[in-house]
PDB file of N, CA and C in Angstrom:
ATOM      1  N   UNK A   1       2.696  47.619 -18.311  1.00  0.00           N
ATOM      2  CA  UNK A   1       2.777  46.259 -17.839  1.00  0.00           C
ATOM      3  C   UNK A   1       2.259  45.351 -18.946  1.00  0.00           C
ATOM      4  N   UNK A   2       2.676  44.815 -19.290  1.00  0.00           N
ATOM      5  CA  UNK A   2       2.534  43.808 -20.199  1.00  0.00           C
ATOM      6  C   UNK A   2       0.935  42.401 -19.912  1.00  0.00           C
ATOM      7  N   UNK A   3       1.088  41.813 -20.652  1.00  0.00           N
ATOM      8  CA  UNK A   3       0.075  41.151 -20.374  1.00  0.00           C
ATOM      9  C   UNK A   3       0.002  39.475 -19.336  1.00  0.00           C
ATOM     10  N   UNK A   4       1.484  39.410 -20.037  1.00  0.00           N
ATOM     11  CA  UNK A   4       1.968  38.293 -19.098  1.00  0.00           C
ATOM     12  C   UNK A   4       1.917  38.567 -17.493  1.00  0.00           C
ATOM     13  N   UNK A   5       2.807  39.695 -17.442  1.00  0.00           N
ATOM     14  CA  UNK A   5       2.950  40.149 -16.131  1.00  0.00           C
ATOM     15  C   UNK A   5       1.656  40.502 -15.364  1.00  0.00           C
ATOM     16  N   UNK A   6       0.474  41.394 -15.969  1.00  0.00           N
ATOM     17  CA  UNK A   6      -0.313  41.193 -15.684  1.00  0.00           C
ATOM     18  C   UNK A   6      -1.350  39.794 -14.953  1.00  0.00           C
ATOM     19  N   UNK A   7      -1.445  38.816 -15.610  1.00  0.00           N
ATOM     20  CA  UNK A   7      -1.605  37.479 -15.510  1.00  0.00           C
ATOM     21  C   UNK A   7      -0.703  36.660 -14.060  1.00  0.00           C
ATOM     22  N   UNK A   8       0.368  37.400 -14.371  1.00  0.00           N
ATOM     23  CA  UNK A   8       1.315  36.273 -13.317  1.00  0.00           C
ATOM     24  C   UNK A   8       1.267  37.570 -11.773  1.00  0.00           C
ATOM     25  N   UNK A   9       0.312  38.383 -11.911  1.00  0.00           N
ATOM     26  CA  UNK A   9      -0.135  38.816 -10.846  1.00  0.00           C
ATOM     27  C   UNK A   9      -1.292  38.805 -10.143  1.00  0.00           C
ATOM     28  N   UNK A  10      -1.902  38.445 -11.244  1.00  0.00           N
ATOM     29  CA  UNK A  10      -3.690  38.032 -10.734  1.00  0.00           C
ATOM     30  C   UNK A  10      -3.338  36.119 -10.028  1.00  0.00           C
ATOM     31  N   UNK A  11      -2.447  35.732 -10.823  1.00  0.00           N
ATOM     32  CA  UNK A  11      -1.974  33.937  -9.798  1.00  0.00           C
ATOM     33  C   UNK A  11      -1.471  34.145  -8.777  1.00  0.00           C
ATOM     34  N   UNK A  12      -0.830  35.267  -8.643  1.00  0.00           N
ATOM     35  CA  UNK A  12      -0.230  35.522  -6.970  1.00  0.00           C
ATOM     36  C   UNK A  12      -0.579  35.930  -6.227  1.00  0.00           C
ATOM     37  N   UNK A  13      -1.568  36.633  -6.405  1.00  0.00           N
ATOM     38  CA  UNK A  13      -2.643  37.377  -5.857  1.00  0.00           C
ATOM     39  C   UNK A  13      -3.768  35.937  -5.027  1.00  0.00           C
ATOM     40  N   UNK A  14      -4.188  35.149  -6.078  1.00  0.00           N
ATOM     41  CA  UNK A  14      -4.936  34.240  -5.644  1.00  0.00           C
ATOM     42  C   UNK A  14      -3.906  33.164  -4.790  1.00  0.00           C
ATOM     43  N   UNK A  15      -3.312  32.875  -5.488  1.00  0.00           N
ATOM     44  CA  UNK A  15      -2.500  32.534  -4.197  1.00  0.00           C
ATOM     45  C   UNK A  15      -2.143  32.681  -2.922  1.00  0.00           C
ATOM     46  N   UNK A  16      -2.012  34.066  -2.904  1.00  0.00           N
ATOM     47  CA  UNK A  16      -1.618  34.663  -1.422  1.00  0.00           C
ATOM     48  C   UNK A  16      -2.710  34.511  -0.558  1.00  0.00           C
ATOM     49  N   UNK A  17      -4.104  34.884  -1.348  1.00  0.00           N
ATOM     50  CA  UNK A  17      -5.547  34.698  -0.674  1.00  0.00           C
ATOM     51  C   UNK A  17      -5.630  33.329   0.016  1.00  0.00           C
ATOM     52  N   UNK A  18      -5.308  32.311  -0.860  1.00  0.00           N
ATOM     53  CA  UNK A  18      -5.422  31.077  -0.556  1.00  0.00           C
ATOM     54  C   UNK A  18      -4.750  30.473   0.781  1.00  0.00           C
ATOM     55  N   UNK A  19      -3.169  30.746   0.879  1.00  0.00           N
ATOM     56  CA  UNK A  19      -2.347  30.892   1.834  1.00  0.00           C
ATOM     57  C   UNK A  19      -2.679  31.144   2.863  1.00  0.00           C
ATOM     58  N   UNK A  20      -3.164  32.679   2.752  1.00  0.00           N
ATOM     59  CA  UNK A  20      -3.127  33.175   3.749  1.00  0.00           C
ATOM     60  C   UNK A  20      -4.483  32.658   4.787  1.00  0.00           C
ATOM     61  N   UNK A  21      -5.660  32.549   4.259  1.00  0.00           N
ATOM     62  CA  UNK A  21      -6.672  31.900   5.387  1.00  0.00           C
ATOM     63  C   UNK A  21      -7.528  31.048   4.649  1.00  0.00           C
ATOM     64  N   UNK A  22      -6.711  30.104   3.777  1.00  0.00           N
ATOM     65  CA  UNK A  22      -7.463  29.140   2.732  1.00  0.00           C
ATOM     66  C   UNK A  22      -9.403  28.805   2.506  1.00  0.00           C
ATOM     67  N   UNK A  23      -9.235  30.389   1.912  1.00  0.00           N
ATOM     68  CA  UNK A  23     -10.449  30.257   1.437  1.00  0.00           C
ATOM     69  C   UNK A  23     -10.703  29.639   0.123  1.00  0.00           C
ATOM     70  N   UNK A  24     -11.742  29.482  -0.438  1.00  0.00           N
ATOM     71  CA  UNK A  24     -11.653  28.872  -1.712  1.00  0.00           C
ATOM     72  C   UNK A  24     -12.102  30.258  -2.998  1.00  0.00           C
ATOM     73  N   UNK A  25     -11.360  30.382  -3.903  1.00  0.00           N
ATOM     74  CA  UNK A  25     -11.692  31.128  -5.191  1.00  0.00           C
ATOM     75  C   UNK A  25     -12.740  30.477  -5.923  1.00  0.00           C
ATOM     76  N   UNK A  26     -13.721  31.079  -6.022  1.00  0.00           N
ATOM     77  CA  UNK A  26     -14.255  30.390  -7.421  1.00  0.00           C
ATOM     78  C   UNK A  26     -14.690  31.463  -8.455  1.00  0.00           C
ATOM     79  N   UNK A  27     -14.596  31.131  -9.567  1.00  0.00           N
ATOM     80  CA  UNK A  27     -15.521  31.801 -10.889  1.00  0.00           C
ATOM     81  C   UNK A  27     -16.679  30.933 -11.374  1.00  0.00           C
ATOM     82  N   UNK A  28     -17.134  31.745 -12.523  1.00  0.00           N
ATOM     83  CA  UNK A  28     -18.317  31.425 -13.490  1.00  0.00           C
ATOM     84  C   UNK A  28     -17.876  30.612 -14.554  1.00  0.00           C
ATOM     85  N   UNK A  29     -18.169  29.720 -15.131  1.00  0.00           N
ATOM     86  CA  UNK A  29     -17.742  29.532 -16.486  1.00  0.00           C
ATOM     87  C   UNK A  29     -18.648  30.204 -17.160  1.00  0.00           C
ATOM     88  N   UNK A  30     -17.866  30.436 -18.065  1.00  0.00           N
ATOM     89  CA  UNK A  30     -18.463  31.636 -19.725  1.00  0.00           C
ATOM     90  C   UNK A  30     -19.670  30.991 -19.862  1.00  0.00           C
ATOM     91  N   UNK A  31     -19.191  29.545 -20.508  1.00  0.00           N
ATOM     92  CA  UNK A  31     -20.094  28.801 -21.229  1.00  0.00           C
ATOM     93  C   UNK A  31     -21.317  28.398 -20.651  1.00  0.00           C
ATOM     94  N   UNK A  32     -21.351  27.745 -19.457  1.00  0.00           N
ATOM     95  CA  UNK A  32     -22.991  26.952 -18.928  1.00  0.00           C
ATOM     96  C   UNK A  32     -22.893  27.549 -17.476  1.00  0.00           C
ATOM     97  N   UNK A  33     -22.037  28.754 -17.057  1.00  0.00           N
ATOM     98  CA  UNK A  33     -22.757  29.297 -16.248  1.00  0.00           C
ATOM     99  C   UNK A  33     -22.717  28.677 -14.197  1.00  0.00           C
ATOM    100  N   UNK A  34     -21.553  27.630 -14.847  1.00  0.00           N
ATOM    101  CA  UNK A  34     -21.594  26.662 -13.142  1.00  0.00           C
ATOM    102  C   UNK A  34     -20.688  27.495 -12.787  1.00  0.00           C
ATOM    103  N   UNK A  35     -20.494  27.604 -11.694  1.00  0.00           N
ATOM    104  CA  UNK A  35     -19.676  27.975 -10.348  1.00  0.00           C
ATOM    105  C   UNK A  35     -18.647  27.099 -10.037  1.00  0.00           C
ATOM    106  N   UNK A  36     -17.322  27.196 -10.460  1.00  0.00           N
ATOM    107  CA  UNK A  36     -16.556  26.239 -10.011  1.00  0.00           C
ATOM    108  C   UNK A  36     -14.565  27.370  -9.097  1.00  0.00           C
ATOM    109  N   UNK A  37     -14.835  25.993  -8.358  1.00  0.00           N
ATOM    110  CA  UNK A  37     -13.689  26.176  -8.021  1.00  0.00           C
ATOM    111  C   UNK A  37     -12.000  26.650  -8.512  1.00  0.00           C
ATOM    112  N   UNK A  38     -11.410  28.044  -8.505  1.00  0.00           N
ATOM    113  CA  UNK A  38     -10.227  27.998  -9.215  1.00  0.00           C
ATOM    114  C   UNK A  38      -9.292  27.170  -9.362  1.00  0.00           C
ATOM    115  N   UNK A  39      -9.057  26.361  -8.549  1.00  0.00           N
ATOM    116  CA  UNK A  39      -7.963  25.595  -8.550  1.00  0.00           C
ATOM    117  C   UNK A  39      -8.316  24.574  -9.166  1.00  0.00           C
ATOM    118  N   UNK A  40      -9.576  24.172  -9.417  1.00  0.00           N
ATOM    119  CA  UNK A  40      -9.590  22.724  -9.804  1.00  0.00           C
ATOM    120  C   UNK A  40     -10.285  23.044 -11.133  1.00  0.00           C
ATOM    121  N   UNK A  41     -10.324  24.542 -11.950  1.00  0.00           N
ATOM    122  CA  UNK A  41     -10.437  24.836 -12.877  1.00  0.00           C
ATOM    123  C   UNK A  41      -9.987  23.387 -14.224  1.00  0.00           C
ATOM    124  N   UNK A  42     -11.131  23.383 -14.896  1.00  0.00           N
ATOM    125  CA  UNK A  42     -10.370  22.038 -15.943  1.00  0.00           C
ATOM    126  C   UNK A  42      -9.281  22.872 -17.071  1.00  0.00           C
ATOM    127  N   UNK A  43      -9.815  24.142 -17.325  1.00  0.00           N
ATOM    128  CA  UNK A  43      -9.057  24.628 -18.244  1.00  0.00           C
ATOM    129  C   UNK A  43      -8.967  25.965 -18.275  1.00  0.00           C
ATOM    130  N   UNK A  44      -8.046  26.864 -18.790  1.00  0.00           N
ATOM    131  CA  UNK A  44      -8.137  28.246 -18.650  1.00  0.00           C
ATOM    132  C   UNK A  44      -7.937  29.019 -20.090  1.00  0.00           C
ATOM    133  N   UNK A  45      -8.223  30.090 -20.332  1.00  0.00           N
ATOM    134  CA  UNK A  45      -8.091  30.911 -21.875  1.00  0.00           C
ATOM    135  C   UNK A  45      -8.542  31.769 -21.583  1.00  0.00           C
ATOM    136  N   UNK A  46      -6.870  32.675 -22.087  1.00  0.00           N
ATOM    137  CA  UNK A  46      -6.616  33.630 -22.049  1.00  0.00           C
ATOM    138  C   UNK A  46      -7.350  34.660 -23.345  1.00  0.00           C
ATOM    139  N   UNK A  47      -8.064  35.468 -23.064  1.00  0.00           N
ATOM    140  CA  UNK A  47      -8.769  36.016 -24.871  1.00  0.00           C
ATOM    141  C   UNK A  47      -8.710  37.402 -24.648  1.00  0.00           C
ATOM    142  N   UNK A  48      -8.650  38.809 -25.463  1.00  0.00           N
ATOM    143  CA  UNK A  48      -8.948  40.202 -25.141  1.00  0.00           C
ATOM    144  C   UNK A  48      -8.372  40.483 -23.461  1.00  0.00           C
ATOM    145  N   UNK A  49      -7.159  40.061 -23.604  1.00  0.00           N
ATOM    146  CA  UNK A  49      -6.417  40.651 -21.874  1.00  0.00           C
ATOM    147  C   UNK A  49      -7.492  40.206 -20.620  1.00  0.00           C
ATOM    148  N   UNK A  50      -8.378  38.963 -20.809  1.00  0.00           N
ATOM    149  CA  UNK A  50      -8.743  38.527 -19.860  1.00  0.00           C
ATOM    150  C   UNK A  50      -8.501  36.837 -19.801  1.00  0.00           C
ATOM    151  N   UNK A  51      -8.596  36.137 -18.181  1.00  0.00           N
ATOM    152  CA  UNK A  51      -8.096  34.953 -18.554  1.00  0.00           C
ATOM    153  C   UNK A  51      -9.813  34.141 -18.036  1.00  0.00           C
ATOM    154  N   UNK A  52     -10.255  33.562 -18.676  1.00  0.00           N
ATOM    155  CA  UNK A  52     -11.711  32.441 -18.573  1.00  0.00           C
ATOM    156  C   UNK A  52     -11.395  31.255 -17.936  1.00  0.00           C
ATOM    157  N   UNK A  53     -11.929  30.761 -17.482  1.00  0.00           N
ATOM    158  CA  UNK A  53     -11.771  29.454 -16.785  1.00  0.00           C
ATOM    159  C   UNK A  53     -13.262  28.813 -16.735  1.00  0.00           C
ATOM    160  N   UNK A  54     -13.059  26.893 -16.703  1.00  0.00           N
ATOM    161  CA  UNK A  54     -13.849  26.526 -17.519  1.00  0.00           C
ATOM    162  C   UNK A  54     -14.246  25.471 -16.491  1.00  0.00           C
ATOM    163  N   UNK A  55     -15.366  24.791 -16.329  1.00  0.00           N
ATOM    164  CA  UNK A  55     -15.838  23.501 -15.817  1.00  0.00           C
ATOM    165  C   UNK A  55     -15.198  21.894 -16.107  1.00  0.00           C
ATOM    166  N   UNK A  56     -14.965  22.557 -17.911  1.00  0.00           N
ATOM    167  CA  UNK A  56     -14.682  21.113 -18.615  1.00  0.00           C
ATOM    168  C   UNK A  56     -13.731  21.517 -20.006  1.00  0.00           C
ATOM    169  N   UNK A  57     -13.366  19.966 -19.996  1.00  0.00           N
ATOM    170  CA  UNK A  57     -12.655  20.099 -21.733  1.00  0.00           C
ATOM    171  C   UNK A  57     -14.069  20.750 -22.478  1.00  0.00           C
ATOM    172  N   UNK A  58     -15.120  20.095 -22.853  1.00  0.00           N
ATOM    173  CA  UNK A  58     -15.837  20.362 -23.361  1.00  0.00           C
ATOM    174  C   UNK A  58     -16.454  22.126 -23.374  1.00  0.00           C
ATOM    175  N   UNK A  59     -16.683  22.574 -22.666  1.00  0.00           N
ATOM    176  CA  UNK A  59     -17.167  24.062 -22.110  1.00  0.00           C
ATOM    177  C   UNK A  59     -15.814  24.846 -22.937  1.00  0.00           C
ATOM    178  N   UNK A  60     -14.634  24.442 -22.482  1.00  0.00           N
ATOM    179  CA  UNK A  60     -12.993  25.003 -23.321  1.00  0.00           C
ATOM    180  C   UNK A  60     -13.359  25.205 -24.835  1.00  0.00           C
ATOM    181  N   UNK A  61     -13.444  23.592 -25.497  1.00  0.00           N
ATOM    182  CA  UNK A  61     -13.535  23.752 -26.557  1.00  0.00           C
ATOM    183  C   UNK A  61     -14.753  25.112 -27.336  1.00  0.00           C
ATOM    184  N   UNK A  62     -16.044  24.569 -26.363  1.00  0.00           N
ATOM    185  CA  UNK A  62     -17.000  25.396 -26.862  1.00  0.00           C
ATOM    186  C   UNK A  62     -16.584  27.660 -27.267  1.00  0.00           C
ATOM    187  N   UNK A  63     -15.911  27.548 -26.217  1.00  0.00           N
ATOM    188  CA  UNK A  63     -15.359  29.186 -25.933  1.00  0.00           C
ATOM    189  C   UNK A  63     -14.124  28.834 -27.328  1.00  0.00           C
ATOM    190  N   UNK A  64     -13.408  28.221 -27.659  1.00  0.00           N
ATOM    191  CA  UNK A  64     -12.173  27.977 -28.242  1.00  0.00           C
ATOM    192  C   UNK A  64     -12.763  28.284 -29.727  1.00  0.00           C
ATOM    193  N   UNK A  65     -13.863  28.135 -30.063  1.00  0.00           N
ATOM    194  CA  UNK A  65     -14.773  27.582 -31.378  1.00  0.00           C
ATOM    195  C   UNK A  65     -15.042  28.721 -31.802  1.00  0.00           C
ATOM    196  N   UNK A  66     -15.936  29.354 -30.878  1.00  0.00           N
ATOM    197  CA  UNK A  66     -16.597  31.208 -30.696  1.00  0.00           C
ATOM    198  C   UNK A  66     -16.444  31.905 -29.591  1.00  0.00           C
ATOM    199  N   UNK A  67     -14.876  32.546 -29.550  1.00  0.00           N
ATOM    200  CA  UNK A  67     -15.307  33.167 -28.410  1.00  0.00           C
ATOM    201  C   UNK A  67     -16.219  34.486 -28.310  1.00  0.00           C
ATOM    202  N   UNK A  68     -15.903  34.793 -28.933  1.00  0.00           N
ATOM    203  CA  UNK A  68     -16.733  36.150 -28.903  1.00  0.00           C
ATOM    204  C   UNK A  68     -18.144  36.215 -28.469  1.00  0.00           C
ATOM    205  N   UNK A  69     -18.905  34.625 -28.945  1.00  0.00           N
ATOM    206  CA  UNK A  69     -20.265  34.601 -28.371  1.00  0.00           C
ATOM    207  C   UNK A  69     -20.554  34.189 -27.094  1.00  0.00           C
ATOM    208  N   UNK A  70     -18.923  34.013 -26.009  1.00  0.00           N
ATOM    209  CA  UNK A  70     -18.780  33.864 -24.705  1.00  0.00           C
ATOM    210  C   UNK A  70     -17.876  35.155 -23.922  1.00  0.00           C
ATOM    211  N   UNK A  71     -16.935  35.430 -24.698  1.00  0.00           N
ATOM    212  CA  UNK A  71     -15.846  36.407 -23.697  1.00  0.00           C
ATOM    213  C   UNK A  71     -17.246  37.369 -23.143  1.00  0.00           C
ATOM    214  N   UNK A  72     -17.801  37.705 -23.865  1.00  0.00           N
ATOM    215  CA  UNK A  72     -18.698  39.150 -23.323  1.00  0.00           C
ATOM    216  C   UNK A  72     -19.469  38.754 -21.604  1.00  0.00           C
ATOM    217  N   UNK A  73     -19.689  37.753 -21.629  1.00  0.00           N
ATOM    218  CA  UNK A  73     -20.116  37.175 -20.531  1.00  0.00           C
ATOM    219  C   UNK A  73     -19.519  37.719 -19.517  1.00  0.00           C
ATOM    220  N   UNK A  74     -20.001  38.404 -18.647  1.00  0.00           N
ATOM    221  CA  UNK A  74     -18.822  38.441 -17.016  1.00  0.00           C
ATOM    222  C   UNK A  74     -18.596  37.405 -16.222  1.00  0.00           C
ATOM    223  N   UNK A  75     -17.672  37.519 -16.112  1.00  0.00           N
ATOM    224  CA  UNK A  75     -16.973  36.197 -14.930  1.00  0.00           C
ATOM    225  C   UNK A  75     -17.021  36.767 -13.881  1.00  0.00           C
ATOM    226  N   UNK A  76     -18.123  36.162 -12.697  1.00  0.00           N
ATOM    227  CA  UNK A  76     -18.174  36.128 -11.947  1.00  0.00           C
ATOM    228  C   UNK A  76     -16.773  35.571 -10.998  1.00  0.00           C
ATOM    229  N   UNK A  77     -16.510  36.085  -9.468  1.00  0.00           N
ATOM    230  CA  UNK A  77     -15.238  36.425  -9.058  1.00  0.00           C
ATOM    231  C   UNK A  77     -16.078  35.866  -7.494  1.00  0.00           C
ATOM    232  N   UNK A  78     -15.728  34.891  -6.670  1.00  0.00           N
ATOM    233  CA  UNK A  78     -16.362  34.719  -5.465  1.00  0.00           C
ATOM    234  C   UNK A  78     -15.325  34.150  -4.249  1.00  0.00           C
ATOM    235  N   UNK A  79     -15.645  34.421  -3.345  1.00  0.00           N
ATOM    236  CA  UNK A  79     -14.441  33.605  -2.338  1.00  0.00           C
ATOM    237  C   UNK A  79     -14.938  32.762  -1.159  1.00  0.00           C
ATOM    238  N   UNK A  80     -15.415  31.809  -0.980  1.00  0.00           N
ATOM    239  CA  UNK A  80     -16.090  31.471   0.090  1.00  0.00           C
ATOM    240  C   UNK A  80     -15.138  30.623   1.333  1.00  0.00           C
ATOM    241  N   UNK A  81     -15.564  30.984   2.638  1.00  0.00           N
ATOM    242  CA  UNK A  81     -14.495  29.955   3.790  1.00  0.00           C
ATOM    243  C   UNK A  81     -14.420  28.610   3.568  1.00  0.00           C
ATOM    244  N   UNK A  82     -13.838  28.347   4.168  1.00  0.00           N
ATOM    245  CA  UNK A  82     -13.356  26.496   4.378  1.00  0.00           C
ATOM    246  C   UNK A  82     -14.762  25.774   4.672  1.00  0.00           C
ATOM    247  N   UNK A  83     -14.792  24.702   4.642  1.00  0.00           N
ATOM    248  CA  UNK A  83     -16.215  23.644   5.257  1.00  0.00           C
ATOM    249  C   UNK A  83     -15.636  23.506   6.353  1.00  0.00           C
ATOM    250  N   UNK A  84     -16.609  23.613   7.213  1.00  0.00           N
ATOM    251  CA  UNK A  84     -16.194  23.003   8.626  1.00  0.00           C
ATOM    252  C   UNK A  84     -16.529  21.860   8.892  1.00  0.00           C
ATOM    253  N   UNK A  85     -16.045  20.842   9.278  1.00  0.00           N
ATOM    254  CA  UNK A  85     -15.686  19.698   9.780  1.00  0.00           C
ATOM    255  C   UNK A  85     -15.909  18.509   8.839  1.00  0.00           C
ATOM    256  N   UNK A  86     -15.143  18.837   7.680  1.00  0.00           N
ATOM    257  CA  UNK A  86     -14.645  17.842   6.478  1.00  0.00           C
ATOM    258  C   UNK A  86     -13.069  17.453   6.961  1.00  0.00           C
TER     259      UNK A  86
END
């Protein structure tokens, strides 16, 4: 499987999650470590067959500069329910 394909199965995947009982995805950013939401991810990069996702332009650039002194980082992977009564 290739790497693309790979990739365009981990989006469908989150997708389907989403769909199906709209929970929310979130990750880690590499860089400073916040907790943010997938979808409203500011930016994403792809590095060593994994894809990062970021808080900000800024946090992007920082990983874009050195990654290596970020990819090693684990990305945290979380799913939490809906808010109730927003």
């Amino acid at each position: 499987m290739s790497m693309q394909d790979s990739i365009s199965r981990a989006w469908s995947f989150t997708e389907a999650v989403k769909r199906e009982d709209e929970r929310t995805m979130t990750v880690t950013d590499p860089v400073c470590g916040q907790q943010i939401d997938l979808e409203k991810a500011a930016a994403h990069e792809d590095h060593g067959g994994w894809a990062y996702f970021f808080c900000s332009a800024h946090c992007h650039r920082l990983f874009k500069a050195d990654p290596e002194r970020y990819a090693g980082r684990q990305q945290r992977f979380g799913v939490s329910s809906p808010r109730q009564g927003l």
